[in-house]
C-alpha atoms as a PDB file:
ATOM      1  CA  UNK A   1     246.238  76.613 -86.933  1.00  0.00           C
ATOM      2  CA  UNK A   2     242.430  77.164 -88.305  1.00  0.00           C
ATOM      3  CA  UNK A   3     241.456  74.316 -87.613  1.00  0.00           C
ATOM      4  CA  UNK A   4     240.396  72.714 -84.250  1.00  0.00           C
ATOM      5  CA  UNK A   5     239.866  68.852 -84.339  1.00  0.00           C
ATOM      6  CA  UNK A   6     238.752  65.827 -82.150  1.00  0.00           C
ATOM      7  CA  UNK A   7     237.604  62.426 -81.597  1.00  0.00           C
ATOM      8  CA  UNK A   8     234.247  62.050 -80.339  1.00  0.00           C
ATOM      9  CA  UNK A   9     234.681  58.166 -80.144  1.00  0.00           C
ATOM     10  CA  UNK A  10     231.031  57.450 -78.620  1.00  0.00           C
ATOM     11  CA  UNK A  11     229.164  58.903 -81.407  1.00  0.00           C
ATOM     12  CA  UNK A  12     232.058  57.235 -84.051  1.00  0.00           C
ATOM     13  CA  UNK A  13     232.979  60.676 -85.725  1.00  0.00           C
ATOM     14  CA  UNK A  14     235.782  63.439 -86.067  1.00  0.00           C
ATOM     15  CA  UNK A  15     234.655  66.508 -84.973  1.00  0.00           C
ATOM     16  CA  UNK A  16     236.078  69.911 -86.454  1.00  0.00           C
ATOM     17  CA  UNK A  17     235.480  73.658 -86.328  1.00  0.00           C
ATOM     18  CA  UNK A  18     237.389  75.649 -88.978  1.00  0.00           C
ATOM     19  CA  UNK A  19     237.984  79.475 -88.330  1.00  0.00           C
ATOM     20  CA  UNK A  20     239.854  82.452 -90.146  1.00  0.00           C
ATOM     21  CA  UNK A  21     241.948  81.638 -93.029  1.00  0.00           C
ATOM     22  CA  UNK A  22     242.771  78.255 -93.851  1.00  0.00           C
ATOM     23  CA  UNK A  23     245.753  76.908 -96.019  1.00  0.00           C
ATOM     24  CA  UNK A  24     245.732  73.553 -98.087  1.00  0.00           C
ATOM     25  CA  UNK A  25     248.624  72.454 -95.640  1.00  0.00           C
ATOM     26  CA  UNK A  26     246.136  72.984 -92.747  1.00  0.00           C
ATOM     27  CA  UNK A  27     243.365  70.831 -94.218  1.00  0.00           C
ATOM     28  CA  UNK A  28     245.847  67.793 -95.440  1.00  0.00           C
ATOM     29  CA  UNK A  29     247.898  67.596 -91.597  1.00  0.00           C
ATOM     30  CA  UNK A  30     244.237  67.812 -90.057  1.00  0.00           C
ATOM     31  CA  UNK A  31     242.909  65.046 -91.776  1.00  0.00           C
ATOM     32  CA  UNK A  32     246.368  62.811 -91.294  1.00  0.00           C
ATOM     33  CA  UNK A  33     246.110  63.612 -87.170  1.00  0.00           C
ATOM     34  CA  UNK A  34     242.764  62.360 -87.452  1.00  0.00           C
ATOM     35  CA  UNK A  35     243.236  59.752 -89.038  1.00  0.00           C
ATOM     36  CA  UNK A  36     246.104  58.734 -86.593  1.00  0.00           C
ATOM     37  CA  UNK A  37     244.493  59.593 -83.884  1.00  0.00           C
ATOM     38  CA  UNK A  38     244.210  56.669 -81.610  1.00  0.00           C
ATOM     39  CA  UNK A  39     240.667  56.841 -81.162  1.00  0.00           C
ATOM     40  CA  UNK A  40     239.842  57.075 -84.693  1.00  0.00           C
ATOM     41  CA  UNK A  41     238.261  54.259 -86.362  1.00  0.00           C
ATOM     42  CA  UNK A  42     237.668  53.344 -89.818  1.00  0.00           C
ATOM     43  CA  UNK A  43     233.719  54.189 -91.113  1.00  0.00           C
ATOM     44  CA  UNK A  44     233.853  57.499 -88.431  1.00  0.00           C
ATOM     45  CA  UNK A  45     231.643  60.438 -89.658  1.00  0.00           C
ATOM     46  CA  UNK A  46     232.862  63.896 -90.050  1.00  0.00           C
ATOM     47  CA  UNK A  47     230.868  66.848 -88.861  1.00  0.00           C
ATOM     48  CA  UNK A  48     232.543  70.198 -89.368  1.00  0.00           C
ATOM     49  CA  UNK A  49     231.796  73.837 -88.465  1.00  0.00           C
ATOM     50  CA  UNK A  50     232.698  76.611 -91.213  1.00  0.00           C
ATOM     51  CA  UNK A  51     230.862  78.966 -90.057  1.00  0.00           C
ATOM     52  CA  UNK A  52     233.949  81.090 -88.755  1.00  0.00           C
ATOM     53  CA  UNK A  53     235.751  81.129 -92.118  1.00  0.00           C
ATOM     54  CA  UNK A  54     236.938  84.267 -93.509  1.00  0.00           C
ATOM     55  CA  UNK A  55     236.902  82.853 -97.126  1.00  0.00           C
ATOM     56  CA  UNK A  56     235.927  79.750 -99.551  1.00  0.00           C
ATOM     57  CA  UNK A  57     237.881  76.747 -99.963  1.00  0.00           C
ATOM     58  CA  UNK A  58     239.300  77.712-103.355  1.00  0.00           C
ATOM     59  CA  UNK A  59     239.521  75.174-106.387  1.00  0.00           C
ATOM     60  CA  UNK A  60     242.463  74.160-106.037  1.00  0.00           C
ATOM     61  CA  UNK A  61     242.047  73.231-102.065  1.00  0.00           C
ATOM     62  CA  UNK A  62     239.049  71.559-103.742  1.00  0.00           C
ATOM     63  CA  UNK A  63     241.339  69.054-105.784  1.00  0.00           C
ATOM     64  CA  UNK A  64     244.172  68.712-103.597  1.00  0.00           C
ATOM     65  CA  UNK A  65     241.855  67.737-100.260  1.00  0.00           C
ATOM     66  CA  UNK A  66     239.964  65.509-102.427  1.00  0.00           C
ATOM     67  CA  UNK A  67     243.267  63.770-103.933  1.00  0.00           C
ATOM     68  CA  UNK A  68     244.631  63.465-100.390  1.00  0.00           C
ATOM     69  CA  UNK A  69     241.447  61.960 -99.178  1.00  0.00           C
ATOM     70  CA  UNK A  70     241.219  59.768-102.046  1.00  0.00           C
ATOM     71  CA  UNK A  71     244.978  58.443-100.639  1.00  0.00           C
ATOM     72  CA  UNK A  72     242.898  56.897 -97.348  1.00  0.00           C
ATOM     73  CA  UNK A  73     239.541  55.946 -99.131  1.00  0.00           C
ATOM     74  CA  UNK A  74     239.343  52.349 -97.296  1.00  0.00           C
ATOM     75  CA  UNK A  75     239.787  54.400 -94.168  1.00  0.00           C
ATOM     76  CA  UNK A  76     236.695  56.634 -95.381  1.00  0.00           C
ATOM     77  CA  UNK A  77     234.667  53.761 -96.898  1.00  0.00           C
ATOM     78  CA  UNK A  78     230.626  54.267 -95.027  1.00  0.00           C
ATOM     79  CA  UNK A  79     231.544  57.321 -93.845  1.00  0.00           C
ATOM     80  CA  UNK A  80     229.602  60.177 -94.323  1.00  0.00           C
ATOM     81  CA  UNK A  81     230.786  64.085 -93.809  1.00  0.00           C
ATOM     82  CA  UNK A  82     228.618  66.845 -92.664  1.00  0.00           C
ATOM     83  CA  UNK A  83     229.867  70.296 -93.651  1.00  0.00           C
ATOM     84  CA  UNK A  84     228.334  73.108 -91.636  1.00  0.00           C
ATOM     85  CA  UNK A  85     228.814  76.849 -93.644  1.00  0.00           C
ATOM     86  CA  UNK A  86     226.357  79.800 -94.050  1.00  0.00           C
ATOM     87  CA  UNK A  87     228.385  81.672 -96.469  1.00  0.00           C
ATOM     88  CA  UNK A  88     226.831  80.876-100.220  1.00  0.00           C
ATOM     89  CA  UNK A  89     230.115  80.451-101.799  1.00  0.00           C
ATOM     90  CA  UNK A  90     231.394  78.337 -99.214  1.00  0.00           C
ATOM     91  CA  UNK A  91     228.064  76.310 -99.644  1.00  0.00           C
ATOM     92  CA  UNK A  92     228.653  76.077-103.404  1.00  0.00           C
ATOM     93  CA  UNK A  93     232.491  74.723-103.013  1.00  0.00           C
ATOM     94  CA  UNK A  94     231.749  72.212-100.694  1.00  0.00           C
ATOM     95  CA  UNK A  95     229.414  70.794-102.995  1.00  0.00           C
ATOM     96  CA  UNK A  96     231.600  71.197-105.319  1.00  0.00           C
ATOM     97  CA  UNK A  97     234.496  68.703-103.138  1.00  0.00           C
ATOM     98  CA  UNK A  98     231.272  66.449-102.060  1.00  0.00           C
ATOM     99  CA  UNK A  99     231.505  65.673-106.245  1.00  0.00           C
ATOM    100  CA  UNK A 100     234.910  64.340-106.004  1.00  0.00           C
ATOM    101  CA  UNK A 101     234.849  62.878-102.837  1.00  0.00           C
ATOM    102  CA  UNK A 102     232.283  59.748-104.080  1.00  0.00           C
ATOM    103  CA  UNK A 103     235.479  58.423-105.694  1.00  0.00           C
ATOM    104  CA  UNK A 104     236.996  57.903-102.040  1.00  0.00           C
ATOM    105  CA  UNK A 105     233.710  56.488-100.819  1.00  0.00           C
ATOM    106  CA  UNK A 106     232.608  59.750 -98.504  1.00  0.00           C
ATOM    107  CA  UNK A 107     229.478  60.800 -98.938  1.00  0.00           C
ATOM    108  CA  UNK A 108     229.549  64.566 -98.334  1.00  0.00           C
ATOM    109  CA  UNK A 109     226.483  66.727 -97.265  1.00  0.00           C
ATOM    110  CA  UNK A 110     226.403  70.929 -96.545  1.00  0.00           C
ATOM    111  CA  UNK A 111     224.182  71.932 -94.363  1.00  0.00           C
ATOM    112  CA  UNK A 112     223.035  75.611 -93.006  1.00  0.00           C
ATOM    113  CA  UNK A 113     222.037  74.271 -89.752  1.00  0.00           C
ATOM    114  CA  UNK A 114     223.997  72.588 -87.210  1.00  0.00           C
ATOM    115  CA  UNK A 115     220.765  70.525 -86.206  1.00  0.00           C
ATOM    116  CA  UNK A 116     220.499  69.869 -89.376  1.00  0.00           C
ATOM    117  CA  UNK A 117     223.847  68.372 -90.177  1.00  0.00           C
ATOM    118  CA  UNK A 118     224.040  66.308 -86.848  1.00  0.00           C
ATOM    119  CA  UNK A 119     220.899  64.688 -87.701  1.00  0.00           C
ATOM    120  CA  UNK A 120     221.796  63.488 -91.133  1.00  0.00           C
ATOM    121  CA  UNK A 121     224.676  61.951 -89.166  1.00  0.00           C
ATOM    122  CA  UNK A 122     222.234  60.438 -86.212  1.00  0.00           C
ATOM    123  CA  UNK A 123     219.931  58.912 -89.453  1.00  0.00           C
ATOM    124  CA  UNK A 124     222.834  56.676 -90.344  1.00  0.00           C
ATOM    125  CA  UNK A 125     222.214  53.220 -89.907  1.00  0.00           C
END
């Protein structure tokens, strides 16, 4: 799998680091282990790495991730997700997912920086 994910319970968010190619099937049974994690609590924040991708989340991932997420949205409700990517067109379709995600109640940020991200996340109240 791309996608390596965990629980960091004392800072109440999912942690995840994304590398290679990545399938729609990859995203949707990494959010559902999350979310069944035991440690996982409803309102956690999401911080994940893209920074190792080979290519963009394509359209389509777009609209099925954001359906499937849209499935859990009292889970996500508060939460905030911090995308980290330094590829342009990864940058541009994870803004493009933050748009559909405000109808699940995640508010979705894309940062350059991994400081950067983690400190939007930190600023939460």
């Amino acid at each position: 799998m791309s996608i390596k994910h965990w629980i960091e319970k004392d800072k109440k968010r999912v942690r995840a680091v994304i590398k290679g190619k990545i399938t729609t099937e990859e995203i949707i049974q990494a959010i559902n282990k999350s979310l069944h994690d035991p440690d996982f609590e409803n309102g956690f924040d999401i911080l994940s790495d893209h920074t190792g991708i080979e290519k963009a989340i394509t359209t389509d991932q777009v609209m099925k991730t954001s359906s499937h997420i849209q499935n859990f949205k009292d889970r996500f409700k508060g939460s905030r997700w911090a995308v980290v990517t330094e590829k342009e067109v990864s940058y541009g379709m994870m803004r493009m997912l933050s748009t559909y995600l405000e109808k699940a109640s995640l508010s979705m940020r894309v940062f350059k920086t991994y400081e950067d991200a983690d400190n939007w996340l930190k600023g939460k109240k």
